[in-house]
C-alpha atoms as a PDB file:
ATOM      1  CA  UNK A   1     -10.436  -2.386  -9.028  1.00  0.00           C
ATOM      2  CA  UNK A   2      -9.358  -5.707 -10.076  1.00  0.00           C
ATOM      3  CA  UNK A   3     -12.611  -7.146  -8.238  1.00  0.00           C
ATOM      4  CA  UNK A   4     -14.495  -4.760 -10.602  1.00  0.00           C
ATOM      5  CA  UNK A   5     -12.811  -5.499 -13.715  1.00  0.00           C
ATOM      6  CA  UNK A   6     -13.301  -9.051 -13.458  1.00  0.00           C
ATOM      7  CA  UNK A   7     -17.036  -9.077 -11.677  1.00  0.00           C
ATOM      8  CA  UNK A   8     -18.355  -6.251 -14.280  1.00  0.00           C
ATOM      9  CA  UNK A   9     -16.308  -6.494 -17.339  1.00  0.00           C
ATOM     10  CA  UNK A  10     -16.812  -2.749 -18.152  1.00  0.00           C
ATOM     11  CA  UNK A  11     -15.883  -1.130 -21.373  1.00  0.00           C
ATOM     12  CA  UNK A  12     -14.532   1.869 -19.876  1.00  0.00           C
ATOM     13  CA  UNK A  13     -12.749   2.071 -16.301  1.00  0.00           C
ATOM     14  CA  UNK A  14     -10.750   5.194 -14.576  1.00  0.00           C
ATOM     15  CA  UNK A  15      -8.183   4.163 -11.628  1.00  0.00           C
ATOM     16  CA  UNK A  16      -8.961   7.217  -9.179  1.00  0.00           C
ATOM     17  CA  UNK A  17      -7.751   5.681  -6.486  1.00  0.00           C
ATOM     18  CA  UNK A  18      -4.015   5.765  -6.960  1.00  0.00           C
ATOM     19  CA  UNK A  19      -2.682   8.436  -4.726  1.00  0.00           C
ATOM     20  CA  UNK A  20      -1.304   5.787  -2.240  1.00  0.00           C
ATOM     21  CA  UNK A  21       0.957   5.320  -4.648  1.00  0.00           C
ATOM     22  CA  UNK A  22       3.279   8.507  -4.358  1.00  0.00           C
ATOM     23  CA  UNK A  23       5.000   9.974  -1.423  1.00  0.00           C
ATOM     24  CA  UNK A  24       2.593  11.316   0.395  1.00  0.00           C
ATOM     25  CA  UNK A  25       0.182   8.190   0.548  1.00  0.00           C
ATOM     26  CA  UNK A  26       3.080   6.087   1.699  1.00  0.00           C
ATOM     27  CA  UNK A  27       3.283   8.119   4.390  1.00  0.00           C
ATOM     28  CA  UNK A  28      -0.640   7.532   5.488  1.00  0.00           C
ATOM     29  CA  UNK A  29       0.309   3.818   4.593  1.00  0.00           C
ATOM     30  CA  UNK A  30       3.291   3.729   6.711  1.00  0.00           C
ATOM     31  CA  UNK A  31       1.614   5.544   9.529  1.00  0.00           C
ATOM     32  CA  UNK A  32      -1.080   2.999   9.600  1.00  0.00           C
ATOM     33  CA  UNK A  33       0.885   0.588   9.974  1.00  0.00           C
ATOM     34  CA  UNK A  34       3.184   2.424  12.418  1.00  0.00           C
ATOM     35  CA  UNK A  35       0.129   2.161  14.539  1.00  0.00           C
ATOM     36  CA  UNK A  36      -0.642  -1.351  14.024  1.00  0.00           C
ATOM     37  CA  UNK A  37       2.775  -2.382  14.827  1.00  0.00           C
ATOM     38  CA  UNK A  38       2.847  -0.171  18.096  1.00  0.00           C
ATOM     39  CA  UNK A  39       0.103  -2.218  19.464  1.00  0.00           C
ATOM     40  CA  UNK A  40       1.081  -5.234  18.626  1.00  0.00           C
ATOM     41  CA  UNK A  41       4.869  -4.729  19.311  1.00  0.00           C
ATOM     42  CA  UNK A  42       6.278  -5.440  16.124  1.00  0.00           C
ATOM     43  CA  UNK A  43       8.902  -3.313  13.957  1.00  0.00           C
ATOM     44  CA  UNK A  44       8.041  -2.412  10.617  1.00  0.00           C
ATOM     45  CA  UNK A  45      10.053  -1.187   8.207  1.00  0.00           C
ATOM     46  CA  UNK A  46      10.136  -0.371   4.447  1.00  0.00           C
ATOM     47  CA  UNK A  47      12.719  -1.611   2.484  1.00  0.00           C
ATOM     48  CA  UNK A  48      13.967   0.877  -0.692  1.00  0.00           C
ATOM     49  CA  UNK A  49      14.482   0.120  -4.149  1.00  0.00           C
ATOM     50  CA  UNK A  50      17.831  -2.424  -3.843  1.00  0.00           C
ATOM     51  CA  UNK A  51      17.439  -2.497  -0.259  1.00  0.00           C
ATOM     52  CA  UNK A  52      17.849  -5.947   1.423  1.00  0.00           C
ATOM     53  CA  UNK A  53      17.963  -7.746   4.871  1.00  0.00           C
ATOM     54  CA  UNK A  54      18.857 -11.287   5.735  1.00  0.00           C
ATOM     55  CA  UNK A  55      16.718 -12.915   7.187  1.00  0.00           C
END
């Protein structure tokens, strides 16, 4: 959208695409990468809001 905004300057633009954004999209987000991490043997892990980890 960004890409868009900046290649095409529209007057008008609707964000459609922002149901990743609630809990049900992170869940297809964190599945994905869930997957990803599976196969390449990594843990992944989402922090919450506050949440932190030493690294």
């Amino acid at each position: 959208m960004i890409e868009y905004l900046r290649r095409m300057a529209p007057h008008r633009a609707y964000a459609i695409h922002d149901g990743l954004l609630n809990e049900w999209g992170l869940k297809v987000l964190d599945d994905v990468l869930a997957r990803e991490a599976g196969r390449a043997g990594a843990d992944v892990r989402r922090l919450r809001a506050g949440e932190s980890v030493e690294l």
